[in-house]
Protein backbone atom coordinates (compact mmCIF):
# COMPACT_ATOMS: atom_id res chain seq x y z
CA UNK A 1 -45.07 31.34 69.14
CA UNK A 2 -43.02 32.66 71.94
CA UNK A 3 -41.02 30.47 74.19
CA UNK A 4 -43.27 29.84 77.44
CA UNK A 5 -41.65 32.25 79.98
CA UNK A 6 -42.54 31.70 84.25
CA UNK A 7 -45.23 34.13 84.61
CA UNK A 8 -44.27 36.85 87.48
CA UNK A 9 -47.37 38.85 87.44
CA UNK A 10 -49.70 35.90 88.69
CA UNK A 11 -49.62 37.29 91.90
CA UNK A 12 -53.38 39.62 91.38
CA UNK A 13 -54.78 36.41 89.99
CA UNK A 14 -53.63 34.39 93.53
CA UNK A 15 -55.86 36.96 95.44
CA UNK A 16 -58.36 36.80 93.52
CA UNK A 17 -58.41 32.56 93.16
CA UNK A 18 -61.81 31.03 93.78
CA UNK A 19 -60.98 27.51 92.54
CA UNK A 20 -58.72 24.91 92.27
CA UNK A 21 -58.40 22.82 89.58
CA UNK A 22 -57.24 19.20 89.45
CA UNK A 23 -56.02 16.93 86.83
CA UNK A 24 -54.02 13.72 86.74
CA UNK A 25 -50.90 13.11 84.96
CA UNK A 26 -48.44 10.48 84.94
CA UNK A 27 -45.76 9.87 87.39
CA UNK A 28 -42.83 11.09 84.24
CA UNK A 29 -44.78 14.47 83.98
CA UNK A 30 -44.67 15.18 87.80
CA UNK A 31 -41.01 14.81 88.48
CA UNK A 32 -40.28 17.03 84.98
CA UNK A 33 -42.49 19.56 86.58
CA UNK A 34 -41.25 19.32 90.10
CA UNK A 35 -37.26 19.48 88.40
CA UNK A 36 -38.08 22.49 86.35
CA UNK A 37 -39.99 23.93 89.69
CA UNK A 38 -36.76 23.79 91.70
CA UNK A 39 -34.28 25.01 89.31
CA UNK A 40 -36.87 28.31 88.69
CA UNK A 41 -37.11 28.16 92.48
CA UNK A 42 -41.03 28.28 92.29
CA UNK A 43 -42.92 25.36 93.50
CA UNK A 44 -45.27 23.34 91.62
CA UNK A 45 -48.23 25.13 91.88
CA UNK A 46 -46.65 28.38 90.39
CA UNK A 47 -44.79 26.95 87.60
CA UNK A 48 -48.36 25.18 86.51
CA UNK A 49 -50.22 28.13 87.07
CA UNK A 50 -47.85 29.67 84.65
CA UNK A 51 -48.14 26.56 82.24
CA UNK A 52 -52.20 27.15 82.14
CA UNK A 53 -51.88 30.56 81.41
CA UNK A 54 -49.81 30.59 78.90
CA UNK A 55 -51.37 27.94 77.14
CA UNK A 56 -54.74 29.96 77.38
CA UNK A 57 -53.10 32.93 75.85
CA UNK A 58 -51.43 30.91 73.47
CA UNK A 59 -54.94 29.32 72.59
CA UNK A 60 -56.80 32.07 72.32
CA UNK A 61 -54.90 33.78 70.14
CA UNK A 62 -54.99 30.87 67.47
CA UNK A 63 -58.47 30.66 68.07
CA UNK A 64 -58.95 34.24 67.14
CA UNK A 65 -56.81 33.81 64.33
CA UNK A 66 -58.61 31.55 62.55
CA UNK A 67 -61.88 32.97 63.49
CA UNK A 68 -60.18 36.27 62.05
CA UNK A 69 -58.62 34.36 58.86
CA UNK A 70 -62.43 33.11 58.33
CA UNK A 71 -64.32 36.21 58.55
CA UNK A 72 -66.12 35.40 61.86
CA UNK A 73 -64.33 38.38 63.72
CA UNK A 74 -62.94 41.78 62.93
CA UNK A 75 -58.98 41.73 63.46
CA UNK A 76 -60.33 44.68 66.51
CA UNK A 77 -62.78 42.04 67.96
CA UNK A 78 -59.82 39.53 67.66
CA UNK A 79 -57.60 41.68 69.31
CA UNK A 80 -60.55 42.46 72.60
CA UNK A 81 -60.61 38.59 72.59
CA UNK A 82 -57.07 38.19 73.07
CA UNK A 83 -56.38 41.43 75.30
CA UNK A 84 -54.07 42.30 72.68
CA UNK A 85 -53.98 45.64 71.61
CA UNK A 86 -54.73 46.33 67.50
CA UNK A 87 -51.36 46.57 66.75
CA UNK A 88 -50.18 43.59 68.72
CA UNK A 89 -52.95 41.25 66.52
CA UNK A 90 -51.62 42.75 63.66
CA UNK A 91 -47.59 41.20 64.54
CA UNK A 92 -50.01 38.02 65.34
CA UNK A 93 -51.46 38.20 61.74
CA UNK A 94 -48.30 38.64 60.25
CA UNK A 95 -46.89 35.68 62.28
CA UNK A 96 -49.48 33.25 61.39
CA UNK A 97 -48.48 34.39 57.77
CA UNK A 98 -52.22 35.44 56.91
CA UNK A 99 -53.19 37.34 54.46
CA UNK A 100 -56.34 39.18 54.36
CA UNK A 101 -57.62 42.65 53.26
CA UNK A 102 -58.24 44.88 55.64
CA UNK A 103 -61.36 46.77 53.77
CA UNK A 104 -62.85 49.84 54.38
CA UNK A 105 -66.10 47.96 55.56
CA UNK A 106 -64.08 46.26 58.53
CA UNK A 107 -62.25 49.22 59.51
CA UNK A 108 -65.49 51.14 59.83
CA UNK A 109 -66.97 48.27 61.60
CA UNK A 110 -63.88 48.30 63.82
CA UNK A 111 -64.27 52.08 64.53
CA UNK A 112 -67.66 51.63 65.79
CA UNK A 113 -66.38 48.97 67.86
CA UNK A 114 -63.80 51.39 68.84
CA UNK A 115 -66.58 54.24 69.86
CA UNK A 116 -68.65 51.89 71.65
């Protein structure tokens, strides 16, 4: 996958924040956190905000992957899952190195998708 990037965009999801979310970690973790906080000049909060998210992405994509790779989901549905669009899941598919046919069945169950 990507390297993790500080997400800049975060800023809609701030306004729109109805919880806060706590979790422990050790002592070690904290001050590698807070260092990498000050040198992006963000402070903790936003740098773990960013960490969450982009684990979530990250996540959901593999999770739609495999679903995909198994025949659970559509590579469409995969890609509405992962608020990818089609061609973005594709690079994803070709990433994770899988190899599947893409049958005339799925794509007309994908264009139905498509037309609601």
């Amino acid at each position: 996958m990507q390297s993790m990037q500080l997400h800049t965009d975060y800023r809609d999801e701030v306004i729109s924040m109805a919880k806060t979310v706590t979790t422990r970690l050790g002592d070690e973790y904290v001050r590698q956190i807070d260092e990498m906080a000050a040198r992006k000049g963000v402070d903790r909060s936003a740098l773990l905000r960013s960490f969450f998210l982009c684990a979530l992405k990250e996540h959901t994509i593999r999770d739609s992957l495999e679903d995909y790779k198994a025949g659970i989901v559509t590579l469409w549905e995969a890609a509405q899952r992962c608020n990818l669009s089609l061609w973005e899941m594709v690079q994803e598919v070709r990433r994770a190195h899988i190899h599947t046919s893409y049958d005339l069945k799925e794509f007309k169950k994908d264009l139905s998708a498509l037309n609601g």
